[in-house]
PDB file of N, CA and C in Angstrom:
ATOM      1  N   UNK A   1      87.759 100.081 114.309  1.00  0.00           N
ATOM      2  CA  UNK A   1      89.194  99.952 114.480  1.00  0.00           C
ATOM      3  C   UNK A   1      89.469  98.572 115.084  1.00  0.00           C
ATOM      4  N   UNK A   2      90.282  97.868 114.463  1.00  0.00           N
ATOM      5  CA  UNK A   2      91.002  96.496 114.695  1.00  0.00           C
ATOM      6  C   UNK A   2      91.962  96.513 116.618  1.00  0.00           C
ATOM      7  N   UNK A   3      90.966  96.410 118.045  1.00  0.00           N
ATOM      8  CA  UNK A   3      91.169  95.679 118.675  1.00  0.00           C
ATOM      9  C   UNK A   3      92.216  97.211 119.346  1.00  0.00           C
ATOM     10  N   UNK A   4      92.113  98.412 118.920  1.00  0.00           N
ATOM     11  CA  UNK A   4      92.486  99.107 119.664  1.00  0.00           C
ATOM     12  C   UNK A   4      93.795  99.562 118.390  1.00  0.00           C
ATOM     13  N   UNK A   5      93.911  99.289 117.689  1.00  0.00           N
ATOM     14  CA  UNK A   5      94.889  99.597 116.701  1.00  0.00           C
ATOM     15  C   UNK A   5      94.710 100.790 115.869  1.00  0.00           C
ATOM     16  N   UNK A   6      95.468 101.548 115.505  1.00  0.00           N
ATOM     17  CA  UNK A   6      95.044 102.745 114.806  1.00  0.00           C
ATOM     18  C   UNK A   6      96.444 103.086 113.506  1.00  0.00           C
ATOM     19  N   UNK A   7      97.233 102.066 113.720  1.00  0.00           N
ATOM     20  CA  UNK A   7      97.861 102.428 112.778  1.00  0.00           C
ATOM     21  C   UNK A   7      98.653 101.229 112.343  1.00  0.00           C
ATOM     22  N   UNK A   8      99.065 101.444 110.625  1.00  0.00           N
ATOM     23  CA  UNK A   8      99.895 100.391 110.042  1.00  0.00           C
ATOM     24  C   UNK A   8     101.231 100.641 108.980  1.00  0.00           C
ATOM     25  N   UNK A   9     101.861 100.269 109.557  1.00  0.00           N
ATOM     26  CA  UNK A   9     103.485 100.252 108.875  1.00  0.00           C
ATOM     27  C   UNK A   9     103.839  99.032 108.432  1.00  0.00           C
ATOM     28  N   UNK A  10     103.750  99.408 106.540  1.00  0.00           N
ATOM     29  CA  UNK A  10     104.244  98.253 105.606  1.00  0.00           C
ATOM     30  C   UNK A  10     105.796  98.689 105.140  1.00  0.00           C
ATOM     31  N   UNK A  11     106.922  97.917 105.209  1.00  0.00           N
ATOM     32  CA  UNK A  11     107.932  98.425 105.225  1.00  0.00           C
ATOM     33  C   UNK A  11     108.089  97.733 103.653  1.00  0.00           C
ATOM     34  N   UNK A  12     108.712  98.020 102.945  1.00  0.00           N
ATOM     35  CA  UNK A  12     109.347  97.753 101.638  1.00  0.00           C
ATOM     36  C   UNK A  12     107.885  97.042 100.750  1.00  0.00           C
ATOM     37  N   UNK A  13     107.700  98.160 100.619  1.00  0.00           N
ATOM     38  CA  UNK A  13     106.154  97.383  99.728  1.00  0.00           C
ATOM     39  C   UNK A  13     105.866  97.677  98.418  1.00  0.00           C
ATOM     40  N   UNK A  14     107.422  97.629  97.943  1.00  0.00           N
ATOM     41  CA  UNK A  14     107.823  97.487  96.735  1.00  0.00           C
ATOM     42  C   UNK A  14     107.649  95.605  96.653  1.00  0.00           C
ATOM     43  N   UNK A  15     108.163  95.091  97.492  1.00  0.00           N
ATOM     44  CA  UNK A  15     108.091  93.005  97.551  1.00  0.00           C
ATOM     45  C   UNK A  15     106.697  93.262  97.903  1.00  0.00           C
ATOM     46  N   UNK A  16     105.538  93.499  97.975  1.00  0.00           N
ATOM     47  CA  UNK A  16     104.623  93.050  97.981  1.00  0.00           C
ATOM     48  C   UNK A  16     103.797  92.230  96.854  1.00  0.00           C
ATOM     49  N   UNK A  17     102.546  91.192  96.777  1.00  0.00           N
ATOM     50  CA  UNK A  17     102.523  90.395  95.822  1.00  0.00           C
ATOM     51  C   UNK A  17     100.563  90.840  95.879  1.00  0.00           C
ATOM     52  N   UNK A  18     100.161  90.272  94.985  1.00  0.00           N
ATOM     53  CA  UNK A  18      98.372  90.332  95.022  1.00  0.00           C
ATOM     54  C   UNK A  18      97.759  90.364  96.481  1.00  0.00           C
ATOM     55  N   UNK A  19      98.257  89.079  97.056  1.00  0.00           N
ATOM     56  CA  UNK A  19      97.868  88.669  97.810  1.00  0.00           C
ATOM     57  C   UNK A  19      98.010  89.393  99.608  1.00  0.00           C
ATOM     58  N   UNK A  20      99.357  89.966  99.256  1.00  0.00           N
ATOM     59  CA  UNK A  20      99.772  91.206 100.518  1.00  0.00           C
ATOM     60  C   UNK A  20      99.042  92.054  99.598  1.00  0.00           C
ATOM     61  N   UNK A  21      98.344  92.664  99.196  1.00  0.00           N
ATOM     62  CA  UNK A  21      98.250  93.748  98.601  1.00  0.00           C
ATOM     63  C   UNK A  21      96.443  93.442  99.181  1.00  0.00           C
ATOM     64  N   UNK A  22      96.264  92.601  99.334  1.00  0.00           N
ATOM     65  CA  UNK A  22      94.456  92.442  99.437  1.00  0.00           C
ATOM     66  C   UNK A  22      94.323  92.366 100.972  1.00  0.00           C
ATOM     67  N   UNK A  23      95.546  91.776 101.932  1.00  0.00           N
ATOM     68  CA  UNK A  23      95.281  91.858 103.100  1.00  0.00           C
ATOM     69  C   UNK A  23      95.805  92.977 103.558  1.00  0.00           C
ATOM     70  N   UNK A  24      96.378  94.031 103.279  1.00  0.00           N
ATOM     71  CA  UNK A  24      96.888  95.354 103.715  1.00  0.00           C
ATOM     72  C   UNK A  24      95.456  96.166 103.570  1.00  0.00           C
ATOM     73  N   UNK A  25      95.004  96.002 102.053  1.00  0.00           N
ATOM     74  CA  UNK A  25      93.846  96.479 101.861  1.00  0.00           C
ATOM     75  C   UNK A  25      92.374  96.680 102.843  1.00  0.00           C
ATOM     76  N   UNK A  26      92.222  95.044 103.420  1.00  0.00           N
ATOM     77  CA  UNK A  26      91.715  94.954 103.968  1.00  0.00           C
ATOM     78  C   UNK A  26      91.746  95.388 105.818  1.00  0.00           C
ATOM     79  N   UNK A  27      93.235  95.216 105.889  1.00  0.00           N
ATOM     80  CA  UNK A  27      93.457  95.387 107.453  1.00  0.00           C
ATOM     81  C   UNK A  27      93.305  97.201 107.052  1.00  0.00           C
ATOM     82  N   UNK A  28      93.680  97.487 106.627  1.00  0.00           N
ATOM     83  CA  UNK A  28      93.555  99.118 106.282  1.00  0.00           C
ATOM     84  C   UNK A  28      92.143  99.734 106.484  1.00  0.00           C
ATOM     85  N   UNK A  29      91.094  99.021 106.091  1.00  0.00           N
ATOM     86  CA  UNK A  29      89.770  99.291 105.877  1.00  0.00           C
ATOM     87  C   UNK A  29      89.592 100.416 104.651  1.00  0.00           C
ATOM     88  N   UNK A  30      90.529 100.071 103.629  1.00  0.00           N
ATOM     89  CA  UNK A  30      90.339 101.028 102.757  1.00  0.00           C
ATOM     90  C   UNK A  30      88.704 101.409 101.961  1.00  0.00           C
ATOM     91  N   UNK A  31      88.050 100.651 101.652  1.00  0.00           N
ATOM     92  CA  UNK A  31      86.894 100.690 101.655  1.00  0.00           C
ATOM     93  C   UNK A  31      85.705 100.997 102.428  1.00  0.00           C
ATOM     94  N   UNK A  32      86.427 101.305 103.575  1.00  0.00           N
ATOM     95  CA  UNK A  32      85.099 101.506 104.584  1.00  0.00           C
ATOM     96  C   UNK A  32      84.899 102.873 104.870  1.00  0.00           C
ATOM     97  N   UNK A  33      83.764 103.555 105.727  1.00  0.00           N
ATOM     98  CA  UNK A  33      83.734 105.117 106.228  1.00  0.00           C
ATOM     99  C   UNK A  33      85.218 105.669 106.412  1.00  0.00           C
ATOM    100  N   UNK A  34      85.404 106.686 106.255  1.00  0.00           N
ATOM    101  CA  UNK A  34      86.636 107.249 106.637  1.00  0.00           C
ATOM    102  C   UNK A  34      86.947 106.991 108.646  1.00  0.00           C
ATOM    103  N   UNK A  35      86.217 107.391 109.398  1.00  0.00           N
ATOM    104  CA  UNK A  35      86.348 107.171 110.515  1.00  0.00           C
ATOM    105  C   UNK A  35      86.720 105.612 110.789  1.00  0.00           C
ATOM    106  N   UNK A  36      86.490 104.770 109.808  1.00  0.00           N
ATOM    107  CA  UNK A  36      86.604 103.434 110.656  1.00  0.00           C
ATOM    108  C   UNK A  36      87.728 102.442 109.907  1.00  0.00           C
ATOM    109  N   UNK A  37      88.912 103.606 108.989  1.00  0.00           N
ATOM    110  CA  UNK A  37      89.708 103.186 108.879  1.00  0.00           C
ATOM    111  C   UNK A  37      90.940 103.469 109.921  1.00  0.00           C
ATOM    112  N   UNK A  38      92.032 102.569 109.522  1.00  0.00           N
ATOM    113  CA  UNK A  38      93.269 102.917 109.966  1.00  0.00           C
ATOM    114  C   UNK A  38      94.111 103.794 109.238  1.00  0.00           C
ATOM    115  N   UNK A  39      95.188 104.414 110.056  1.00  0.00           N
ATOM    116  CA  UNK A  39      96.484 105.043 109.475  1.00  0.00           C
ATOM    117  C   UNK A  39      97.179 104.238 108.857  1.00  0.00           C
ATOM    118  N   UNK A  40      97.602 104.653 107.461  1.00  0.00           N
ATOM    119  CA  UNK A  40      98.531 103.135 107.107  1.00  0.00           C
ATOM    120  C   UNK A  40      99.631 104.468 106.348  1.00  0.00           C
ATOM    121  N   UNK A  41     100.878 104.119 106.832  1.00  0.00           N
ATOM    122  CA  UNK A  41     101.943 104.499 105.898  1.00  0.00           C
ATOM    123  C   UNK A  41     102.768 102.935 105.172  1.00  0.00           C
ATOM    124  N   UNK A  42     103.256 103.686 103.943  1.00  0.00           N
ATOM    125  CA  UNK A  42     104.012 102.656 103.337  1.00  0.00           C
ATOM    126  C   UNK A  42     105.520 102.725 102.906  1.00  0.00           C
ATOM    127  N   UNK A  43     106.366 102.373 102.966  1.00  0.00           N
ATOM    128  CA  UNK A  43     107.846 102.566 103.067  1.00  0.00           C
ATOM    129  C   UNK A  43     108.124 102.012 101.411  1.00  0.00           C
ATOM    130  N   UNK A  44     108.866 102.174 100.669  1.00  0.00           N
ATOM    131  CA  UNK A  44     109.197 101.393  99.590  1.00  0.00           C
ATOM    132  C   UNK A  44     110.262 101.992  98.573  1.00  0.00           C
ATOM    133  N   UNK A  45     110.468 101.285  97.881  1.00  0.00           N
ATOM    134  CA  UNK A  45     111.366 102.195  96.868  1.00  0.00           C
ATOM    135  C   UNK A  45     111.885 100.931  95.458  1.00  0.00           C
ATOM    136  N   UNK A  46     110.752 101.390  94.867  1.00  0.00           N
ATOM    137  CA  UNK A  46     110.205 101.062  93.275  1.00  0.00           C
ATOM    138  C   UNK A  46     111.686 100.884  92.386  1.00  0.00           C
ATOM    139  N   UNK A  47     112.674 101.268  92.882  1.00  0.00           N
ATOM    140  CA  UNK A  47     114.120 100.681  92.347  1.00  0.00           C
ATOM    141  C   UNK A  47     114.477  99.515  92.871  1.00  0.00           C
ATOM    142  N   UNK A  48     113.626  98.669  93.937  1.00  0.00           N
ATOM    143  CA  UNK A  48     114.517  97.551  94.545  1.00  0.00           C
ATOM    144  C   UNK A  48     113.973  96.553  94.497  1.00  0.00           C
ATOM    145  N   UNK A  49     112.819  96.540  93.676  1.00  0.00           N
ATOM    146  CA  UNK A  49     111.776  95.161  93.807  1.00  0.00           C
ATOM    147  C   UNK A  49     112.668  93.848  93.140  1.00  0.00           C
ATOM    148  N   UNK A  50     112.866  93.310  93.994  1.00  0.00           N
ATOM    149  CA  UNK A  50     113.929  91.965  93.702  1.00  0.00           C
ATOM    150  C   UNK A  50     113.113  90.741  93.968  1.00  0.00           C
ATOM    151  N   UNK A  51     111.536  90.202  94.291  1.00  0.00           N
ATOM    152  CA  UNK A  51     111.020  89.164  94.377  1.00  0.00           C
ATOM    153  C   UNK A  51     110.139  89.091  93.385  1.00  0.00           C
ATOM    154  N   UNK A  52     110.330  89.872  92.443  1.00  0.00           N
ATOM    155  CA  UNK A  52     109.181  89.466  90.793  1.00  0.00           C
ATOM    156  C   UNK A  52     108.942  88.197  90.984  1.00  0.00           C
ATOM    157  N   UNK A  53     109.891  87.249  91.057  1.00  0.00           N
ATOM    158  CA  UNK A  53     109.798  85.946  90.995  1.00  0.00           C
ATOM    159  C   UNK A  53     109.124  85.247  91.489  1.00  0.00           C
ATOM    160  N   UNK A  54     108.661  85.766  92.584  1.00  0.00           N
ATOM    161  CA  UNK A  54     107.687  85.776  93.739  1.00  0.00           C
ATOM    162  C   UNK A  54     106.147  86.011  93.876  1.00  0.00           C
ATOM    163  N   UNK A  55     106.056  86.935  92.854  1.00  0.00           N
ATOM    164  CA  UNK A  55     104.513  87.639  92.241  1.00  0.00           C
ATOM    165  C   UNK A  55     104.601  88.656  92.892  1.00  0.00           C
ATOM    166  N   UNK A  56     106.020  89.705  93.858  1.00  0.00           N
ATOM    167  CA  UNK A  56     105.570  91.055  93.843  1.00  0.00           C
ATOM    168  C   UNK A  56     105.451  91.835  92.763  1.00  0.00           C
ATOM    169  N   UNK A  57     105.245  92.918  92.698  1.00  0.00           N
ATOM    170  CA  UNK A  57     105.104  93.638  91.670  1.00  0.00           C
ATOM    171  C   UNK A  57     105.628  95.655  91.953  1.00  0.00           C
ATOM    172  N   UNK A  58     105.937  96.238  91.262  1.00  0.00           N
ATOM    173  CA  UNK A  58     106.301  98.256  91.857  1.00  0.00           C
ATOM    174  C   UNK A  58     104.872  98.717  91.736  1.00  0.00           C
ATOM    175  N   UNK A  59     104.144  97.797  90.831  1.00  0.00           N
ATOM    176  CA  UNK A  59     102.577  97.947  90.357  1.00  0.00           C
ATOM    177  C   UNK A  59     101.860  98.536  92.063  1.00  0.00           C
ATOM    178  N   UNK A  60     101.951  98.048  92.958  1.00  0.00           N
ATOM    179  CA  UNK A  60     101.545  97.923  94.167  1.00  0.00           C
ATOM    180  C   UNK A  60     101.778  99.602  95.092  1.00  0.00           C
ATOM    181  N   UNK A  61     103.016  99.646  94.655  1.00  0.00           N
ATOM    182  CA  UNK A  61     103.585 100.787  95.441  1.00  0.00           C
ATOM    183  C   UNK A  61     103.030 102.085  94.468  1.00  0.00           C
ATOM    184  N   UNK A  62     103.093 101.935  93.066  1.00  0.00           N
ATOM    185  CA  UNK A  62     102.755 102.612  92.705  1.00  0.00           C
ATOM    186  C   UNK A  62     100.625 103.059  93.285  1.00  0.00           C
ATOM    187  N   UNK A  63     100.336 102.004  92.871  1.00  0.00           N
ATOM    188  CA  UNK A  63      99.091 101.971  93.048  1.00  0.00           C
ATOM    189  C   UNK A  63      98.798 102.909  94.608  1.00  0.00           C
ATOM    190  N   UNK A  64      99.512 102.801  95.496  1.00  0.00           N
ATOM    191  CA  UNK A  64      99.258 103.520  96.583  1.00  0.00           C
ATOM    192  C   UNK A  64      99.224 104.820  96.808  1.00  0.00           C
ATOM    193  N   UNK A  65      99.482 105.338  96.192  1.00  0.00           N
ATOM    194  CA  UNK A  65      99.094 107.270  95.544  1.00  0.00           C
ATOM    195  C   UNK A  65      97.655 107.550  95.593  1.00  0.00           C
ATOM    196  N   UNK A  66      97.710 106.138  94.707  1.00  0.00           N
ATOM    197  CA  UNK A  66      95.918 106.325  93.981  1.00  0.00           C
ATOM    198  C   UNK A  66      94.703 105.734  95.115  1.00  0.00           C
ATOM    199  N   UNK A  67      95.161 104.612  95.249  1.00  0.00           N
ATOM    200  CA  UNK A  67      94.065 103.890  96.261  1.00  0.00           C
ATOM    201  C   UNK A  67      94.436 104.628  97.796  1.00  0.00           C
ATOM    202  N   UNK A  68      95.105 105.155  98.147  1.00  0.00           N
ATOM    203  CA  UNK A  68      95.109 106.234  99.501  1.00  0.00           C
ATOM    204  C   UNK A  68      94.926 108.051  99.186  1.00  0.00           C
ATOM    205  N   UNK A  69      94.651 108.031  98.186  1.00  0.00           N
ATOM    206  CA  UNK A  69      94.462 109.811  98.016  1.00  0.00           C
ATOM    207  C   UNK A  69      95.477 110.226  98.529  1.00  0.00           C
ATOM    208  N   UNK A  70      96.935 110.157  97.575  1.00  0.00           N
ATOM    209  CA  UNK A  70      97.977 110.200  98.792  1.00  0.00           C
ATOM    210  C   UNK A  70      98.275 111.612  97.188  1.00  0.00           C
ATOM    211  N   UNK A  71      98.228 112.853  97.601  1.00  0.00           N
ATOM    212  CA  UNK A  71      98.488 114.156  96.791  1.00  0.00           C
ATOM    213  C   UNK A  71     100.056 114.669  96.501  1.00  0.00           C
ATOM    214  N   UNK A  72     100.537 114.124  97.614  1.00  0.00           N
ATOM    215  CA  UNK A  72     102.192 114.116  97.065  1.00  0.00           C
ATOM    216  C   UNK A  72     103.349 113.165  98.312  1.00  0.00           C
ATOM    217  N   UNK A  73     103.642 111.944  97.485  1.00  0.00           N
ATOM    218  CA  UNK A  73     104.251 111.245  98.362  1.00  0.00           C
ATOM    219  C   UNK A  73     105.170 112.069  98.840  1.00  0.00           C
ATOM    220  N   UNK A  74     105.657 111.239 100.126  1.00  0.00           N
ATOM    221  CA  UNK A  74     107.537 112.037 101.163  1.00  0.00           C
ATOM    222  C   UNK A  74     108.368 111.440 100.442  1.00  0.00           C
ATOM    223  N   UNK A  75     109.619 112.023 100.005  1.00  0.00           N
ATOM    224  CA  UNK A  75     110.793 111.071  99.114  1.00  0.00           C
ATOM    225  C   UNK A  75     111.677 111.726 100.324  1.00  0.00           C
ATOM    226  N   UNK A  76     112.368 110.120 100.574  1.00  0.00           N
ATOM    227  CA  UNK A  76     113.505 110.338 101.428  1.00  0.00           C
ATOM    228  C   UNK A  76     114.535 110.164 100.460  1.00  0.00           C
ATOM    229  N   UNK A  77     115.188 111.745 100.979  1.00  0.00           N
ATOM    230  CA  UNK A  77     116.590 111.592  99.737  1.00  0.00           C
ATOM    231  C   UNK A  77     117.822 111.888 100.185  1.00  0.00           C
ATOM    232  N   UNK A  78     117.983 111.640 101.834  1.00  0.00           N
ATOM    233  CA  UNK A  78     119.304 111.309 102.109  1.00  0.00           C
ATOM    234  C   UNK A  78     119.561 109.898 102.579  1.00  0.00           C
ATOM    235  N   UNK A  79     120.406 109.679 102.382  1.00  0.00           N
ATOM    236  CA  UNK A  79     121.463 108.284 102.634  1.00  0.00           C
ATOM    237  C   UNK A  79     122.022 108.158 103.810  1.00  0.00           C
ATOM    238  N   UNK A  80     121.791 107.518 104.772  1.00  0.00           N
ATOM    239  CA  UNK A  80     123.067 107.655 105.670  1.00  0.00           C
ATOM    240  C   UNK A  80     123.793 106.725 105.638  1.00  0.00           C
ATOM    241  N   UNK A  81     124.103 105.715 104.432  1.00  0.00           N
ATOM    242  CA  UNK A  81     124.628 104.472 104.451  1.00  0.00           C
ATOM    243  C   UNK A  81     125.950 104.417 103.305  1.00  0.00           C
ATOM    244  N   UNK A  82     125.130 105.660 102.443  1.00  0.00           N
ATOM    245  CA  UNK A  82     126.780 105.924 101.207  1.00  0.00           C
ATOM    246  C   UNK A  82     126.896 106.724 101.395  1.00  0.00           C
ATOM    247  N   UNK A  83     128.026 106.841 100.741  1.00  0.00           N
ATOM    248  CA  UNK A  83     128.527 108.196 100.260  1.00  0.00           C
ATOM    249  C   UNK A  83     127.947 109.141  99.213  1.00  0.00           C
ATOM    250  N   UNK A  84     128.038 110.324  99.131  1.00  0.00           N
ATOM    251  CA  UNK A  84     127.180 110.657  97.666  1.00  0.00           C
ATOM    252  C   UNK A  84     128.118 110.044  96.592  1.00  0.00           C
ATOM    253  N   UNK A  85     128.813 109.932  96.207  1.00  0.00           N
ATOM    254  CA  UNK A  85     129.730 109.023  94.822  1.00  0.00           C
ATOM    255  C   UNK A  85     128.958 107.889  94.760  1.00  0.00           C
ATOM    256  N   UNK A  86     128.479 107.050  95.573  1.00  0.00           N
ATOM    257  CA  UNK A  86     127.640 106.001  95.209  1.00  0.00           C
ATOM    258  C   UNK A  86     126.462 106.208  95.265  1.00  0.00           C
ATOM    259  N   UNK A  87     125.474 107.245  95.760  1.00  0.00           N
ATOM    260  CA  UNK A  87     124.490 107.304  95.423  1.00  0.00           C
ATOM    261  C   UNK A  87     124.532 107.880  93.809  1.00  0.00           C
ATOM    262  N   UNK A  88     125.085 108.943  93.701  1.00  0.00           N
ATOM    263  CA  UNK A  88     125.049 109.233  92.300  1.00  0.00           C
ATOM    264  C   UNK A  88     125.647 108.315  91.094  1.00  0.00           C
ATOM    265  N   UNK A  89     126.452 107.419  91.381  1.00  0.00           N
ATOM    266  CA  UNK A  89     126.388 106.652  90.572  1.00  0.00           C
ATOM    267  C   UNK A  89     125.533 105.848  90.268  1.00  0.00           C
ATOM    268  N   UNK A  90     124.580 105.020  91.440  1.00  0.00           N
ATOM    269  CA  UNK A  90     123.064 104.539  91.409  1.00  0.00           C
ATOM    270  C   UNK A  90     122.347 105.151  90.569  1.00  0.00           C
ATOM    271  N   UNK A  91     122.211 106.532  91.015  1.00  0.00           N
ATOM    272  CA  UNK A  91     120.927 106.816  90.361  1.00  0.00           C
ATOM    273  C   UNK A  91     121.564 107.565  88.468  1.00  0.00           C
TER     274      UNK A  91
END
């Protein structure tokens, strides 16, 4: 464990790019014994990736199901910021 650390929060990792994607990887210890990784949750939402331009990719967020044995993501599905008329028109 990284220096007394036991856990990691990537917030919108839908903008993530190769390169965040290899150091999350790594600070994660995804590859290593199970005991001598960290907790990592990931926040995101695969409708908002707005830095393509950038080299993020949804590729990433998606990928995190798979590369964390994650069996059924949490979907947050209330709003506290609209109204439902605009969420349902969103979606």
């Amino acid at each position: 464990i990284m220096a007394g650390f036991r856990y990691i929060l990537v917030d919108e990792y839908q903008d993530i790019s190769e390169e965040h994607y290899r150091l999350v990887s790594a600070l994660a210890g995804r590859k290593r014994a199970e005991e001598d990784k960290l907790t990592i949750l990931a926040v995101g939402d695969d409708d908002q990736n707005i830095y393509a331009f950038n080299g993020t990719s949804n590729e990433y967020i998606h990928r995190f199901q798979k590369d964390y044995n994650v069996a059924q993501p949490d979907y947050l599905t209330y709003n506290y910021r609209s109204t439902q008329h605009i969420i349902s028109a969103a979606n």
